[in-house]
Protein backbone atom coordinates (compact mmCIF):
# COMPACT_ATOMS: atom_id res chain seq x y z
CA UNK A 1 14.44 16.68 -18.15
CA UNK A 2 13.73 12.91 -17.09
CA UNK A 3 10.39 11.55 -15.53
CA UNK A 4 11.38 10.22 -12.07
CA UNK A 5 8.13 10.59 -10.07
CA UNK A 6 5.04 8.39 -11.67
CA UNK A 7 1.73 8.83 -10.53
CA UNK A 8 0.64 5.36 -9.15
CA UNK A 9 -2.73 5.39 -10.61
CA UNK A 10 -2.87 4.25 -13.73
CA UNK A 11 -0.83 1.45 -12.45
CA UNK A 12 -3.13 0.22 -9.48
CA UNK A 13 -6.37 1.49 -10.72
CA UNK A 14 -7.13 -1.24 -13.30
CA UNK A 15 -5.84 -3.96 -10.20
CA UNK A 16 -7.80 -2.43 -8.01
CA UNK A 17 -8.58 -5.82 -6.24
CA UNK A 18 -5.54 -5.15 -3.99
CA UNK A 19 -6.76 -2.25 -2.72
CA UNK A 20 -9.16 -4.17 -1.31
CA UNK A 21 -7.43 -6.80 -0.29
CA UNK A 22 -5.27 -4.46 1.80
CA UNK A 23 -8.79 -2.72 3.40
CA UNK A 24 -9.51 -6.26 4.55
CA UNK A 25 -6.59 -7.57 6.00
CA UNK A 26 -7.22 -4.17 7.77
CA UNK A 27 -10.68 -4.94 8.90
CA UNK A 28 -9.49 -8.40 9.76
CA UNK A 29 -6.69 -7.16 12.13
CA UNK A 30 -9.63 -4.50 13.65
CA UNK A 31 -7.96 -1.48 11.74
CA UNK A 32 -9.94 1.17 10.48
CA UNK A 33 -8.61 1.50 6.60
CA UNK A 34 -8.53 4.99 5.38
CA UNK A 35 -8.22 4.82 1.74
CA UNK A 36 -6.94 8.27 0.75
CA UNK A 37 -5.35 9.10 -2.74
CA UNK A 38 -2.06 10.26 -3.01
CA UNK A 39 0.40 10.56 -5.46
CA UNK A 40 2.72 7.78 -3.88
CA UNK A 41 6.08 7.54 -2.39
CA UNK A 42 8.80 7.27 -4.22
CA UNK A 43 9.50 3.82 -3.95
CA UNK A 44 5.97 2.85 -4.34
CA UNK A 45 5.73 5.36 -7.24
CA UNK A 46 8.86 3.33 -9.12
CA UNK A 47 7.68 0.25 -8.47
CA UNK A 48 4.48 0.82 -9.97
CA UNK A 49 5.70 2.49 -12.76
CA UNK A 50 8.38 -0.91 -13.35
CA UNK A 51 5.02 -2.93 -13.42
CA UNK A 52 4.52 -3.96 -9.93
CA UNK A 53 1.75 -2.84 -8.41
CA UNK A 54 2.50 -0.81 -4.97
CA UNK A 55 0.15 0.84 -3.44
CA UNK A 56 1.24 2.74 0.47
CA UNK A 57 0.32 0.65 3.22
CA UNK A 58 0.73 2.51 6.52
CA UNK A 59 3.75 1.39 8.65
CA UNK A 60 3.05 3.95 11.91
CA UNK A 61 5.52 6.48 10.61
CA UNK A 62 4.00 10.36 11.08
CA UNK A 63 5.05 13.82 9.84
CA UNK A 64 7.49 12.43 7.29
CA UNK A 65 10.74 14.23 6.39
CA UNK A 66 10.05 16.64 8.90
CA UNK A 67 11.88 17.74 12.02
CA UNK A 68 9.06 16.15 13.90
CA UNK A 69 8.93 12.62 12.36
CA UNK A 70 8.53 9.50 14.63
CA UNK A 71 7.47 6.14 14.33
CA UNK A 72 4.68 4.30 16.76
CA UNK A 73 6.13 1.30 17.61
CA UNK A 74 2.12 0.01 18.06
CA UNK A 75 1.13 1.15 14.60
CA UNK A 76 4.26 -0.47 13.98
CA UNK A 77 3.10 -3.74 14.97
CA UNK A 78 -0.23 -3.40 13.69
CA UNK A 79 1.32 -2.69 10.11
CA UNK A 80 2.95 -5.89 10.66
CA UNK A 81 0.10 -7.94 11.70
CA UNK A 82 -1.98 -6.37 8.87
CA UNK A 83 0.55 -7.15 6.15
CA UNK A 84 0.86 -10.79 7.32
CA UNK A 85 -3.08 -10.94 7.09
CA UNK A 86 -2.54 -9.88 3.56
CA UNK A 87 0.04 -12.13 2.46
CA UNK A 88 -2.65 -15.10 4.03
CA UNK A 89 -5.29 -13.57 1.65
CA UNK A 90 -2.85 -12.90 -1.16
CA UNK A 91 -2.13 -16.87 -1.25
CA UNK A 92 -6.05 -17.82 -1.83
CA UNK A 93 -6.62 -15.77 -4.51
CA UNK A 94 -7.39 -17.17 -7.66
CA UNK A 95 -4.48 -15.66 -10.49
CA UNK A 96 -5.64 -12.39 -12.39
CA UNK A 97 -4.02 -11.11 -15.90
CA UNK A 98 -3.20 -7.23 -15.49
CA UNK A 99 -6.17 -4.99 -16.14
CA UNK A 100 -8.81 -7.56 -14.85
C-alpha cells in the first residue's frame, strides 16, 4: 500500500495567510467566501503534500464526477476575476518563511 491522497492541512494550516488572502480577493470581487474544510482534491492534495501550498478555490464547477456535473460559465468568470485579484494581492505581500 502507497499514500496517494494527503490531507491538505497540515500543509496550509501553518500558511494560513493565504487563506485569507483568497477570502479577500473574494470580498474584493463582491463574492461571498465560504471557507469550508475539506480534505482536498487531488491535485490540490499533491501539491500540498510536494510543498506547495494549494488550497481549492472555487472555479463554478457543481456536482463533481457525477452524471449531473456542469460548469457556470458566470461563476466561471467570477473565479477568474477573483484569482486575478489574488495574484494583485499576492505581489504586495511582504515574503514569509514556511510556518510563519
Amino acid at each position: 500500500m502507497t499514500d496517494q491522497y494527503y490531507n491538505m492541512r497540515e500543509v496550509i494550516e501553518p500558511l494560513w495567510h493565504i487563506v485569507e488572502l483568497a477570502k479577500q480577493a473574494m470580498l474584493d470581487c463582491g463574492v461571498d467566501p465560504l471557507v469550508v474544510p475539506i480534505r482536498g482534491g487531488t491535485d490540490g492534495s499533491r501539491l500540498s503534500a510536494m510543498g506547495l501550498p494549494t488550497p481549492n478555490l472555487s472555479v463554478g464547477m457543481h456536482n463533481f464526477h457525477s452524471k449531473l456535473e456542469f460548469a457556470c460559465l458566470e461563476q466561471m468568470q467570477s473565479a477568474v476575476r477573483v484569482l486575478l485579484e489574488l495574484a494583485r494581492l499576492w505581489s504586495r505581500e511582504k515574503p514569509r518563511r514556511r510556518g510563519r
